[in-house]
C-alpha atoms as a PDB file:
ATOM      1  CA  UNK A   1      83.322 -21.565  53.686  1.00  0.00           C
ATOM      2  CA  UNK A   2      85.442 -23.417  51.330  1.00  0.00           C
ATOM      3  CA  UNK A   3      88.726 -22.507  53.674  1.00  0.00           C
ATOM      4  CA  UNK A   4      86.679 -24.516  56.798  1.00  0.00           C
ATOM      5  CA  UNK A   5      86.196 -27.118  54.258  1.00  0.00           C
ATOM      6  CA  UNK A   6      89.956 -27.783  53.278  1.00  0.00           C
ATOM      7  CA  UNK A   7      90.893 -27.225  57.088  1.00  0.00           C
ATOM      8  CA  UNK A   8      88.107 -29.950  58.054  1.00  0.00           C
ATOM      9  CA  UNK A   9      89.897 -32.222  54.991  1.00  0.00           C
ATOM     10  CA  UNK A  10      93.428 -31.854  55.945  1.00  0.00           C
ATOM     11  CA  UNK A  11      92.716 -33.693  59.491  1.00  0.00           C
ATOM     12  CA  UNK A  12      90.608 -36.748  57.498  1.00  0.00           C
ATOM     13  CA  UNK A  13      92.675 -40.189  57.166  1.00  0.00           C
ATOM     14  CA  UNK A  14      93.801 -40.394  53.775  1.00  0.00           C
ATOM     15  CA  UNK A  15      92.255 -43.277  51.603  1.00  0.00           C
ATOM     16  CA  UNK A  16      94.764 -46.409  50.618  1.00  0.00           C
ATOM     17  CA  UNK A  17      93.795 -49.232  48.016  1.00  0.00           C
ATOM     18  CA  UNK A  18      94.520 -52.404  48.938  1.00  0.00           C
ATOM     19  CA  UNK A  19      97.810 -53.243  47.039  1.00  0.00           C
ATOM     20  CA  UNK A  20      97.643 -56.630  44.698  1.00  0.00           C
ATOM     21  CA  UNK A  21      98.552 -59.931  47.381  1.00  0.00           C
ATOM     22  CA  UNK A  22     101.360 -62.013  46.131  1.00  0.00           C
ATOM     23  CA  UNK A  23      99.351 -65.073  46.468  1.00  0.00           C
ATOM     24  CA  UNK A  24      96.908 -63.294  43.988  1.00  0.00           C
ATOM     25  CA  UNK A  25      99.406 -62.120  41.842  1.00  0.00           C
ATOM     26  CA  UNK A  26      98.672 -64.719  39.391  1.00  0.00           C
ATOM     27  CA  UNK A  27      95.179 -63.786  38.518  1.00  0.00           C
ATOM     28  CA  UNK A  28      96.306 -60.314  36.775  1.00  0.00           C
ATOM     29  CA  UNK A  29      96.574 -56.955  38.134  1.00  0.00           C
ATOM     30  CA  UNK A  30      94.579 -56.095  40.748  1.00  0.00           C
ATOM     31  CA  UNK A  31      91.802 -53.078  39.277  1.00  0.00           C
ATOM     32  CA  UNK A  32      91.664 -49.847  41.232  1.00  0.00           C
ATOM     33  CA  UNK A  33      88.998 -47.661  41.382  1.00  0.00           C
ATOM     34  CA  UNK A  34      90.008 -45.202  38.812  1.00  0.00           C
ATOM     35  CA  UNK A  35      90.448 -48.033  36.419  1.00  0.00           C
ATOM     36  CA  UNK A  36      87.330 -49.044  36.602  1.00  0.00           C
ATOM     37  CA  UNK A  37      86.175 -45.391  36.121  1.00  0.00           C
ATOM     38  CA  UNK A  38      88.033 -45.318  32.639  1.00  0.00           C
ATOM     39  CA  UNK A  39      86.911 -48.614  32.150  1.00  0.00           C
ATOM     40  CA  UNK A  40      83.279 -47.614  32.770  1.00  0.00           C
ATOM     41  CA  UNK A  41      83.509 -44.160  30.819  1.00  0.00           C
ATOM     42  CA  UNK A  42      84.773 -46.187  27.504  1.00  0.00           C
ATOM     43  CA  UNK A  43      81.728 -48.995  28.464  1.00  0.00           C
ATOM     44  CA  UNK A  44      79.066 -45.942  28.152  1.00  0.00           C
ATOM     45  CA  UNK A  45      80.437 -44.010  25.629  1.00  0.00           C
ATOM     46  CA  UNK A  46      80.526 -46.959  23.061  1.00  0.00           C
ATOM     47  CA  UNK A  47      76.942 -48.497  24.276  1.00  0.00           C
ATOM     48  CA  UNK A  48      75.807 -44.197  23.504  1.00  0.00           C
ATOM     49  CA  UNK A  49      76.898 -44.562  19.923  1.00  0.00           C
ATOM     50  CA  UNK A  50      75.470 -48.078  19.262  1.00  0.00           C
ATOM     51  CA  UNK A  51      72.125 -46.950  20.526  1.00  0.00           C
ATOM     52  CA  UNK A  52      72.219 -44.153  18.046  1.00  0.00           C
ATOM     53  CA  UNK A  53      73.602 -46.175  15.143  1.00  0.00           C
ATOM     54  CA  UNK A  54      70.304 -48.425  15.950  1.00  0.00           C
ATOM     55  CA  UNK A  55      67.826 -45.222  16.026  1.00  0.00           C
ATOM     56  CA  UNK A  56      69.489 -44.545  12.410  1.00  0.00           C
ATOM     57  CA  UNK A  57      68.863 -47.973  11.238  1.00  0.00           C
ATOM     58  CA  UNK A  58      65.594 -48.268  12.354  1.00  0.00           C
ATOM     59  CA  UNK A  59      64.466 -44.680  11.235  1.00  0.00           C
ATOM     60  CA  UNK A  60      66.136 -45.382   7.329  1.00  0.00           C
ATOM     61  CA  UNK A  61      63.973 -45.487   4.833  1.00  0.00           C
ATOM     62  CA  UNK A  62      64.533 -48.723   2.384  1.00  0.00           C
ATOM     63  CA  UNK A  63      63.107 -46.919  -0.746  1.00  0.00           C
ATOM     64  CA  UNK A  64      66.414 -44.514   0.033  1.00  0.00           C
ATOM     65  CA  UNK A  65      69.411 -44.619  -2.993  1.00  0.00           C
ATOM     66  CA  UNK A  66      72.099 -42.875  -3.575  1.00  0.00           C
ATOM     67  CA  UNK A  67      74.959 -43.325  -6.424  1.00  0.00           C
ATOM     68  CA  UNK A  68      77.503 -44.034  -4.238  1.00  0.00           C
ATOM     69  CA  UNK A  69      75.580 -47.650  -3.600  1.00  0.00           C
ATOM     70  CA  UNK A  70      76.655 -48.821  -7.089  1.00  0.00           C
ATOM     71  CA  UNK A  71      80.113 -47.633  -6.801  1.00  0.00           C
ATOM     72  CA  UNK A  72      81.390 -48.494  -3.033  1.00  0.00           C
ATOM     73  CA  UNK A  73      80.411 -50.951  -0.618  1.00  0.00           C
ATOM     74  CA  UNK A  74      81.345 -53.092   2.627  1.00  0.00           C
ATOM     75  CA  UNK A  75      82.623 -56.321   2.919  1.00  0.00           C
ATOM     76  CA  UNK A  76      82.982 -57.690   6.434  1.00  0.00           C
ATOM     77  CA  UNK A  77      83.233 -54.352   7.977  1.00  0.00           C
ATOM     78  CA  UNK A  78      85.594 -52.893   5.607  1.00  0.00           C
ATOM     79  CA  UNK A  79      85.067 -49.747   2.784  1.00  0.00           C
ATOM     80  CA  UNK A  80      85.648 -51.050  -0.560  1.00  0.00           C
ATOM     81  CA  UNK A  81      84.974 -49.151  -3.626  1.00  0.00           C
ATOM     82  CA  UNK A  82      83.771 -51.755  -6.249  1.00  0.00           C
ATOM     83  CA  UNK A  83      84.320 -49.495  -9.947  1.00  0.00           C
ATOM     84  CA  UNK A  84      87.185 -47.709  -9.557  1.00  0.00           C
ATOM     85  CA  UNK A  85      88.333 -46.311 -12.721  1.00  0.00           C
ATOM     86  CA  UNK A  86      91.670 -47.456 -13.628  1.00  0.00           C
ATOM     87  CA  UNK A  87      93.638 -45.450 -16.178  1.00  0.00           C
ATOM     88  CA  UNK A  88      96.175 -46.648 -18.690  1.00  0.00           C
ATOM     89  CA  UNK A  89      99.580 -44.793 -19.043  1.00  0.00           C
ATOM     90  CA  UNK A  90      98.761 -43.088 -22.655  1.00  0.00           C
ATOM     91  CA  UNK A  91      95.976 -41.603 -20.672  1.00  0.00           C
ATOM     92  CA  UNK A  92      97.786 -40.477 -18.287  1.00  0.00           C
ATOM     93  CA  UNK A  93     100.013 -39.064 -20.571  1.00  0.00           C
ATOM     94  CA  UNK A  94      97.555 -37.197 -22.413  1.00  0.00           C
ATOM     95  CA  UNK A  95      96.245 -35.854 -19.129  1.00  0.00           C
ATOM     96  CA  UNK A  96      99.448 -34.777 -18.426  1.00  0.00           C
ATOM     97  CA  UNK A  97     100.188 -32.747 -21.336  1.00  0.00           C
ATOM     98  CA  UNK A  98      96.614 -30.672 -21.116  1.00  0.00           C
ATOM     99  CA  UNK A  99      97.632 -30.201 -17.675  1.00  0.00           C
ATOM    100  CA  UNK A 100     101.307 -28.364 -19.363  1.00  0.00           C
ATOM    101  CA  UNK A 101      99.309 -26.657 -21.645  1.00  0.00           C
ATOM    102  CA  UNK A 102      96.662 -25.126 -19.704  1.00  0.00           C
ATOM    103  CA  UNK A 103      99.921 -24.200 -17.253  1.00  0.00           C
ATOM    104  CA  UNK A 104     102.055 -22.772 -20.425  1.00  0.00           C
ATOM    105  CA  UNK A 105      98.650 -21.061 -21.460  1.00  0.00           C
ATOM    106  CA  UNK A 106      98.427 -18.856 -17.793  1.00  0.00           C
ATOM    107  CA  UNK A 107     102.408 -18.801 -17.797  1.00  0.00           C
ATOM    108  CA  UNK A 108     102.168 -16.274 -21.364  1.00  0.00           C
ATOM    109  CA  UNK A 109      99.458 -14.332 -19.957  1.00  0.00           C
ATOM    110  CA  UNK A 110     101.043 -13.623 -16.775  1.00  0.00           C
ATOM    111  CA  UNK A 111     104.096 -12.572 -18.729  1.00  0.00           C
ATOM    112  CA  UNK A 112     101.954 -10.546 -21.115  1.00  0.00           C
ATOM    113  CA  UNK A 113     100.804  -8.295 -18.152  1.00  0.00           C
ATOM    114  CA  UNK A 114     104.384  -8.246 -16.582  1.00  0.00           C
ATOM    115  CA  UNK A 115     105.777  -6.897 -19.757  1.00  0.00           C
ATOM    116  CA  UNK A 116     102.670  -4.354 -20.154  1.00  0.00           C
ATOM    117  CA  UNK A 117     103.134  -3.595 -16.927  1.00  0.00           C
ATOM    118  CA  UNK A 118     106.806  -2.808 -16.991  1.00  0.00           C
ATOM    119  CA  UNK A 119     106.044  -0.699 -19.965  1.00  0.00           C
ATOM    120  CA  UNK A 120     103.620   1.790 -18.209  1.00  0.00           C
ATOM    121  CA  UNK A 121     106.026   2.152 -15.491  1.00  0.00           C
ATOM    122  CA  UNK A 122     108.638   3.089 -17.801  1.00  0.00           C
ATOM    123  CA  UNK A 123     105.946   5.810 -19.255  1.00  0.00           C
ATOM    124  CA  UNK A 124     105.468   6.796 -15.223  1.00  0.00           C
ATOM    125  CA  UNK A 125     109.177   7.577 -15.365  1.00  0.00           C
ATOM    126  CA  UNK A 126     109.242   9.671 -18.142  1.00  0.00           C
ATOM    127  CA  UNK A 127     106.406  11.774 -17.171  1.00  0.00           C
ATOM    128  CA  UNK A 128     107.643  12.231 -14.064  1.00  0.00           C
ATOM    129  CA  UNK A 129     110.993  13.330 -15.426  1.00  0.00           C
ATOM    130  CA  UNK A 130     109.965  15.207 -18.177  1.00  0.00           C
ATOM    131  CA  UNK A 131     110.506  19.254 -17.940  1.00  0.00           C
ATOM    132  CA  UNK A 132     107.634  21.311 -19.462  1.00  0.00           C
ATOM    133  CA  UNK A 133     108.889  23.931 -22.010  1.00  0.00           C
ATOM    134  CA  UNK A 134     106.765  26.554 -22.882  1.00  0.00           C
ATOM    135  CA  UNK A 135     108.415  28.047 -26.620  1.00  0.00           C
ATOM    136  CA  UNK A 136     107.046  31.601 -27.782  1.00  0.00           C
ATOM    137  CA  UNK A 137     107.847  32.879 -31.296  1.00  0.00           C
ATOM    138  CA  UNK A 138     108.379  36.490 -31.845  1.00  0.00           C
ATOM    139  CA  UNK A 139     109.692  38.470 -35.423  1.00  0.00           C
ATOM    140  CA  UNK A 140     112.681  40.522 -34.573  1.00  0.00           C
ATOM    141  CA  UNK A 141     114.960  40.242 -31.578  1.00  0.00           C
ATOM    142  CA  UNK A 142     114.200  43.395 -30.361  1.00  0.00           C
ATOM    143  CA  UNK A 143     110.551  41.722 -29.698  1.00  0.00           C
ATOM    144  CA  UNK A 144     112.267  38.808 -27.944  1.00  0.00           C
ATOM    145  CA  UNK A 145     113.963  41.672 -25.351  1.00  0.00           C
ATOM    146  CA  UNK A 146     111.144  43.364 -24.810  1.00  0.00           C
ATOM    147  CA  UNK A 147     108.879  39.780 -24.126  1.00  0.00           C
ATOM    148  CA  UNK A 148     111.890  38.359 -21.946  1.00  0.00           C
ATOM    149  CA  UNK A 149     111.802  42.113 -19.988  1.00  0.00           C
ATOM    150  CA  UNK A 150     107.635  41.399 -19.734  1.00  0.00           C
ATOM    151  CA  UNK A 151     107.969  37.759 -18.240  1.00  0.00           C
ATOM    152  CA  UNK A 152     110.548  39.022 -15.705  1.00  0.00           C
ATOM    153  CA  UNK A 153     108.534  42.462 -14.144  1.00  0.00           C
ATOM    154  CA  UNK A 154     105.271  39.695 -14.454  1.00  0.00           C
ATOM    155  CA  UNK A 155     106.261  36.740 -12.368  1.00  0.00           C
ATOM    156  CA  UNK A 156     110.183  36.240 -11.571  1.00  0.00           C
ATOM    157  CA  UNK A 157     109.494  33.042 -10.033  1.00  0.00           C
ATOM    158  CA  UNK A 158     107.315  31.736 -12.887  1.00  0.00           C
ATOM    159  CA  UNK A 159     110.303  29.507 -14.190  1.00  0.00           C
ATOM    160  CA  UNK A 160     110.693  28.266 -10.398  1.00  0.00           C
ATOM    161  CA  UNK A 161     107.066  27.493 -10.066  1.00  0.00           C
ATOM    162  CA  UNK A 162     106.942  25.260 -13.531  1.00  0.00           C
ATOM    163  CA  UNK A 163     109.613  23.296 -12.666  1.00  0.00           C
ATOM    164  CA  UNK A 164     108.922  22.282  -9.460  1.00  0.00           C
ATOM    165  CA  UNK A 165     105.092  20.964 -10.941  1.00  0.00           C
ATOM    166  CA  UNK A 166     106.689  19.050 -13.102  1.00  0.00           C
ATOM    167  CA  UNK A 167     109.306  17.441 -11.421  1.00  0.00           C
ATOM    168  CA  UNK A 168     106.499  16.081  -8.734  1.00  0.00           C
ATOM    169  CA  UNK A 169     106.191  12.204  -8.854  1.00  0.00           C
ATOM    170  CA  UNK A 170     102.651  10.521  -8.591  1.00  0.00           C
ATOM    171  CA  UNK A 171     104.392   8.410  -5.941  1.00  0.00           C
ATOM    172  CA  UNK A 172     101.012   6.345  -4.549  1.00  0.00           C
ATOM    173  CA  UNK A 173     100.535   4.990  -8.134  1.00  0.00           C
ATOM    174  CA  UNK A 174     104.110   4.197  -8.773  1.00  0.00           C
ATOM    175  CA  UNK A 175     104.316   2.375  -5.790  1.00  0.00           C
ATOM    176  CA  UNK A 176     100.967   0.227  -5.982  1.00  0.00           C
ATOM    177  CA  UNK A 177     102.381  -0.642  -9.816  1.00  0.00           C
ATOM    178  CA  UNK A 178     105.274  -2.064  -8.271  1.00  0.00           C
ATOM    179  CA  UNK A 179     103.841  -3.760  -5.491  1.00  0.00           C
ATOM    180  CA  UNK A 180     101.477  -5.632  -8.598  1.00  0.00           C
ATOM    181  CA  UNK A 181     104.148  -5.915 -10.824  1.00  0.00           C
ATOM    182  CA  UNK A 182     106.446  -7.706  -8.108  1.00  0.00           C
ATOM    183  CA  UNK A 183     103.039  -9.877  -7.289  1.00  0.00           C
ATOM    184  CA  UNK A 184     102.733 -10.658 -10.944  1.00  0.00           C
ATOM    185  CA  UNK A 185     106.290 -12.015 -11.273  1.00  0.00           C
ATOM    186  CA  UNK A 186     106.286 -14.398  -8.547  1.00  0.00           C
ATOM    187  CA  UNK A 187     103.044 -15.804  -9.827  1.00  0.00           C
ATOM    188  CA  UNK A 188     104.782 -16.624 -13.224  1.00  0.00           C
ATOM    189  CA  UNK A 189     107.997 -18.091 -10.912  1.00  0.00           C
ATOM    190  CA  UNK A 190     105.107 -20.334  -9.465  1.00  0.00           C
ATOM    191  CA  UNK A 191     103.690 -21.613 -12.809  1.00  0.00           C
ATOM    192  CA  UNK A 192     107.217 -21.753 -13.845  1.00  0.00           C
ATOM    193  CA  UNK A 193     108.053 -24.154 -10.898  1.00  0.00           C
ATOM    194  CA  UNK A 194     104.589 -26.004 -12.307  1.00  0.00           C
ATOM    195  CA  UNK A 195     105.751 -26.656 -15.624  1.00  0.00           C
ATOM    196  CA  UNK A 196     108.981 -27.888 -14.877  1.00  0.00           C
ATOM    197  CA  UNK A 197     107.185 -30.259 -12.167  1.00  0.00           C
ATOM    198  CA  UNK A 198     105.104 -31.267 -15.111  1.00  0.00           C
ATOM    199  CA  UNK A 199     108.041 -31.800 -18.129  1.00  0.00           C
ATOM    200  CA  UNK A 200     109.341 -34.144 -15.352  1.00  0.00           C
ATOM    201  CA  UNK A 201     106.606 -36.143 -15.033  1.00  0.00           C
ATOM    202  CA  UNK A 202     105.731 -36.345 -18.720  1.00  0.00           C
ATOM    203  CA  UNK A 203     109.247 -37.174 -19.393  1.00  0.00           C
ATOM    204  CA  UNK A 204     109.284 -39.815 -16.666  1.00  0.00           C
ATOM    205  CA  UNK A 205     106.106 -41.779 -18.310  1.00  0.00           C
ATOM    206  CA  UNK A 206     108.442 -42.154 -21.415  1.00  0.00           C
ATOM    207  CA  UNK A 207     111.068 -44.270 -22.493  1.00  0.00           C
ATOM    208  CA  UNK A 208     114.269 -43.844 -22.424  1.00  0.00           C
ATOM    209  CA  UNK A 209     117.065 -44.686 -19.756  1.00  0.00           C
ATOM    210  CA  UNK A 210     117.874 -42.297 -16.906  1.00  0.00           C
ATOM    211  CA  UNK A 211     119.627 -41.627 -14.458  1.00  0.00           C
ATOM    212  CA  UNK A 212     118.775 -39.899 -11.523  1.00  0.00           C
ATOM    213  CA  UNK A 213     121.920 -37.148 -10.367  1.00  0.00           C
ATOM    214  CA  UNK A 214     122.058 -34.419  -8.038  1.00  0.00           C
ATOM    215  CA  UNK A 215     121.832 -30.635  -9.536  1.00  0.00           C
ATOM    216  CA  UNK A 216     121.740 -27.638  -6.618  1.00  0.00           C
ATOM    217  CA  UNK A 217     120.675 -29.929  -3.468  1.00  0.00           C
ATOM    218  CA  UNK A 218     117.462 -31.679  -5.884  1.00  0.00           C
ATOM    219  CA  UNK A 219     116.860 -35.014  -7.517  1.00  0.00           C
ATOM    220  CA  UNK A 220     117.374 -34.853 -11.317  1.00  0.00           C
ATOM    221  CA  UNK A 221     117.028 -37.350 -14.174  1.00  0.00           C
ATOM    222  CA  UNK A 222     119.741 -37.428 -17.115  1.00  0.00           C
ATOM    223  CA  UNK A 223     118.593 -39.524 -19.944  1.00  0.00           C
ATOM    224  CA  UNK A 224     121.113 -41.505 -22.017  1.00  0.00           C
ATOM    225  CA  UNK A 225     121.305 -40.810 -25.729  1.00  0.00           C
ATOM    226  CA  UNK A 226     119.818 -43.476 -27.769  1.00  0.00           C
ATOM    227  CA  UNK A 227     120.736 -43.854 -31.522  1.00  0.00           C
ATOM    228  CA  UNK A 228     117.591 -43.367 -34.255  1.00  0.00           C
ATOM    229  CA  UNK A 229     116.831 -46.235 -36.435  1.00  0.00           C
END
């Protein structure tokens, strides 16, 4: 059906707008019909929303309050908040440094666990490398033949058998220590990067002239010595 349809469309006389007349050229471009489409679209859509911003206002209840009516309102159509907290530099300052401190705080404790860390992998390594000895303590030596003769008629693979139990690695834990340790370290590089970020800023609020250089591809500041009174 819809192949008779586009064969009954292909032999229809193709529609053609009237172009603008030169003698009319004057009055402004001449509207086509899928202008005024877009033009009509954008007319309903806005009247949609202004009928619903009337619903709201006429459903609101005036008893209604909220905090944000002391602290913000509108002037001619425009969002203005009215007590905006202004802070002074010293306070700034101060905020600043708890800032450095809480970050120094969480900087030492990740290190704390890094080191521990590193430490109980170091004990992984030397249980995993350690050879278990077994010592047995006999009078004369003619004991120690006859006790070397029983071991070998009882199990002459015994000494093949211990060693290769203890020379087997707990690999899975190993490897999940070092996949946390190598999380923990670039957590501290983070809070590193932090602090730094924060001495800067701190440093910047002070006096002092600077000047600002180059150092590996960043901005840097270089403050000029000043003699003590």
């Amino acid at each position: 059906m819809s192949s008779l349809k586009n064969a009954q469309k292909s032999h229809q006389k193709k529609y053609k707008e009237r172009g603008q007349l030169s003698s009319r050229r004057h009055l402004g471009l001449l509207e086509k019909h899928k202008d005024y489409v877009a033009r009509a679209r954008d007319y309903h859509k806005k009247e949609k929303q202004l009928n619903i911003l009337r619903k709201k206002a006429s459903e609101k209840n005036p008893d209604e309050f909220y905090f944000k009516m002391i602290s913000q309102k509108t002037t001619d159509g425009v969002h203005t908040i009215v007590n905006e907290k202004k802070y002074t530099a010293e306070q700034l300052k101060l905020m600043k440094s708890q800032n450095l401190n809480y970050i120094n705080f969480k900087r030492n404790l990740e290190r704390k666990k890094i080191e521990k860390l590193q430490n109980e992998l170091h004990m992984i390594d030397d249980v995993a490398n350690h050879q278990r000895e077994h010592v047995f303590f006999v009078d004369t030596e003619k004991e120690a033949k006859k006790f070397r003769k029983k071991q070998a008629t009882a199990n002459p693979n015994e000494s093949k058998d211990v060693k290769h139990r203890t020379n087997a690695k707990p690999e899975g834990k190993k490897k999940r220590a070092y996949r946390l340790l190598e999380q923990r370290i670039q957590r501290e590089r983070q809070l590193d990067e932090c602090r730094k970020g924060l001495e800067l800023q701190k440093n910047l609020m002070g006096k002092g002239r600077r000047i600002k250089i180059k150092k590996d591809g960043h901005s840097a500041f270089k403050w000029k010595p000043q003699r003590k009174r």
